[in-house]
Structure formats: structure tokens, C-alpha cells
C-alpha atoms as a PDB file:
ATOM      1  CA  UNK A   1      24.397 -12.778  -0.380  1.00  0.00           C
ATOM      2  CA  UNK A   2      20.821 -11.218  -1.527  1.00  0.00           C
ATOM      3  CA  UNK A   3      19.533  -8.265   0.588  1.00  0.00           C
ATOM      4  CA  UNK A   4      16.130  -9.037   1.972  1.00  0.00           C
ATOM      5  CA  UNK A   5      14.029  -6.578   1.729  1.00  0.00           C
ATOM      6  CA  UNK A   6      11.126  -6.533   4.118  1.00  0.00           C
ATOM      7  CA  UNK A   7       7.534  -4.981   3.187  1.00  0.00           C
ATOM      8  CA  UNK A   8       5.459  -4.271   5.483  1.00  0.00           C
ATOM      9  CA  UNK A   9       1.939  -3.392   6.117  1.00  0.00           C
ATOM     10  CA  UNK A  10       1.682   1.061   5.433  1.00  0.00           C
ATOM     11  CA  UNK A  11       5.068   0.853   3.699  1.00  0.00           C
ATOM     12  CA  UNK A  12       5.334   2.536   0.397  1.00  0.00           C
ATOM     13  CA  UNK A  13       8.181   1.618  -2.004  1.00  0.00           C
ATOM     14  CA  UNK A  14       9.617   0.741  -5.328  1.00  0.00           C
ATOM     15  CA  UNK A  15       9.257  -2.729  -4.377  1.00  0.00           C
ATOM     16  CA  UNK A  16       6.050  -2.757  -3.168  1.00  0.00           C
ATOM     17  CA  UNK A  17       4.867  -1.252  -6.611  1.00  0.00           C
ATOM     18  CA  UNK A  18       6.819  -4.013  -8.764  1.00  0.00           C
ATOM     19  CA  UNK A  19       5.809  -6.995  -6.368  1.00  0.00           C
ATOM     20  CA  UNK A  20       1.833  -5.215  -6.986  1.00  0.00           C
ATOM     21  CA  UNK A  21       2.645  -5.652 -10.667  1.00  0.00           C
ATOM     22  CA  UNK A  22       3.999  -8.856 -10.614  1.00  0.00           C
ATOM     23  CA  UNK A  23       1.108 -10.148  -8.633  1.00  0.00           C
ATOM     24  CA  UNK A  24      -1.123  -8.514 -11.282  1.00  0.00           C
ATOM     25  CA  UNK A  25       0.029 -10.057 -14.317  1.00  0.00           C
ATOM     26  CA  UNK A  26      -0.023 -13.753 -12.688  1.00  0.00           C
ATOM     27  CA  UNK A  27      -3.909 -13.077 -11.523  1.00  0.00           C
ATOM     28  CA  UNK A  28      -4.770 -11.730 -14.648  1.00  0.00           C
ATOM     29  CA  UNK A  29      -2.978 -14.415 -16.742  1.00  0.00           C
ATOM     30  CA  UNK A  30      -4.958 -16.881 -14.390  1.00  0.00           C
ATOM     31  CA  UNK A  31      -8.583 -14.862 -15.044  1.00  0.00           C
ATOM     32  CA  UNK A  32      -8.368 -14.216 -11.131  1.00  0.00           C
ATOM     33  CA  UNK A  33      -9.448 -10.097 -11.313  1.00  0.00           C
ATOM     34  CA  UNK A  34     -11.221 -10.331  -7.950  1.00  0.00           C
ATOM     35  CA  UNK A  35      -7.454 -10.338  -6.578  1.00  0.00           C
ATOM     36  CA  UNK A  36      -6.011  -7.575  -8.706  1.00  0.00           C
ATOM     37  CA  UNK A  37      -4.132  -4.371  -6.362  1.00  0.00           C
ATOM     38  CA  UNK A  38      -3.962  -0.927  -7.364  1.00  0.00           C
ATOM     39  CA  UNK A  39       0.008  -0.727  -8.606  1.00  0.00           C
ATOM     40  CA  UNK A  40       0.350   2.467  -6.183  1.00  0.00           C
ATOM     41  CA  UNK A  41       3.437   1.031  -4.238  1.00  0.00           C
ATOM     42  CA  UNK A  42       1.634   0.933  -0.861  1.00  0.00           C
ATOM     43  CA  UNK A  43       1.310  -1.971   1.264  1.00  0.00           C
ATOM     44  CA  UNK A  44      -2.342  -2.048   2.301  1.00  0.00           C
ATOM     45  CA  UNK A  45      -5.261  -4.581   3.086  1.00  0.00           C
ATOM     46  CA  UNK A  46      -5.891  -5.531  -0.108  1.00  0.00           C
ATOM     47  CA  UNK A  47      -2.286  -5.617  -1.377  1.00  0.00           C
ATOM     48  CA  UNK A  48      -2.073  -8.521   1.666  1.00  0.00           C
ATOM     49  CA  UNK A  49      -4.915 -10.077   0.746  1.00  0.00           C
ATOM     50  CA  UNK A  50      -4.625 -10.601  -2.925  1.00  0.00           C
ATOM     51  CA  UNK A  51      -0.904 -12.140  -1.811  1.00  0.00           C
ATOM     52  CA  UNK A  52      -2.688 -14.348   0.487  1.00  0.00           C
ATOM     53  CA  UNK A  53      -5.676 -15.327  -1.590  1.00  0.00           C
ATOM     54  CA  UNK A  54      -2.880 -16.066  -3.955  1.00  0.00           C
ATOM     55  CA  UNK A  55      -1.121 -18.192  -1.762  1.00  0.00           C
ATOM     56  CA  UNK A  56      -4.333 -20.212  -0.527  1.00  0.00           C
ATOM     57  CA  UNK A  57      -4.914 -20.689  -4.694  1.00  0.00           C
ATOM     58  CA  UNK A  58      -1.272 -22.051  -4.643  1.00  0.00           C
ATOM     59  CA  UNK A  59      -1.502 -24.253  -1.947  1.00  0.00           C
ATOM     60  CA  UNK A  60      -5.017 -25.573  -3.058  1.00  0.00           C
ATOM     61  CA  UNK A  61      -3.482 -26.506  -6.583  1.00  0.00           C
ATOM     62  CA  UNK A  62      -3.448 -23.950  -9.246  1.00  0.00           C
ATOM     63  CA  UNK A  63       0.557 -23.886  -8.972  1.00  0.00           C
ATOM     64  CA  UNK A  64       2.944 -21.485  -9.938  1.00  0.00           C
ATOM     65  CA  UNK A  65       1.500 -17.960  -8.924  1.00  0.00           C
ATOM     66  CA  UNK A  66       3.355 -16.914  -6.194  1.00  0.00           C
ATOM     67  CA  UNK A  67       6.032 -19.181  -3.637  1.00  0.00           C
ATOM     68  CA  UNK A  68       5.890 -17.756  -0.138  1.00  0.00           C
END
């Protein structure tokens, strides 16, 4: 079974940093820049709301950014 791995808000992590990159490359595939985190590994503001503007984009049609 998969470990979850929980990241929350003022964490700073490996995972937090390769989830920031991830995101990254998907908004700037999709010309979405105004969503675009610093890859610093810390789970701030706008690290939760470039996930959620993501997820509003997904859920309003573009597809295939992020599944939460």
C-alpha cells in the first residue's frame, strides 16, 4: 500500500518542491503563468492557490491538469 504523504500549509519538503514543479510545467504547457509557484518547497498561499485555481480550471473543462 502507497504512503500518503500529507502537505500542509508552512510545510517545507521534497515533495512540496516536486508537486510545485509538476504544477509548473502543466500551467505553463497550458499558457496559464498567472498560476505559476516559486519551486522553493514551501507550502504557502500561493502554492494553495495556484493548486486550487488549477482545480477550478479542471472542473470548469480544460481537463487533465491536476485530479484532486
Amino acid at each position: 500500500m502507497m504512503k500518503l504523504n500529507v502537505l500542509t500549509h508552512g510545510a517545507k519538503s521534497e515533495q512540496a518542491r516536486q508537486l510545485q514543479a509538476a504544477l509548473n510545467r502543466r500551467l505553463r504547457a497550458r499558457d496559464m503563468e498567472q498560476y505559476v509557484v516559486a519551486e522553493d518547497g514551501v507550502v504557502g498561499v500561493k502554492t494553495l492557490e495556484s493548486v486550487h485555481g488549477v482545480s477550478n480550471s479542471v472542473i470548469n473543462g480544460i481537463g487533465g491538469l491536476l485530479h484532486v
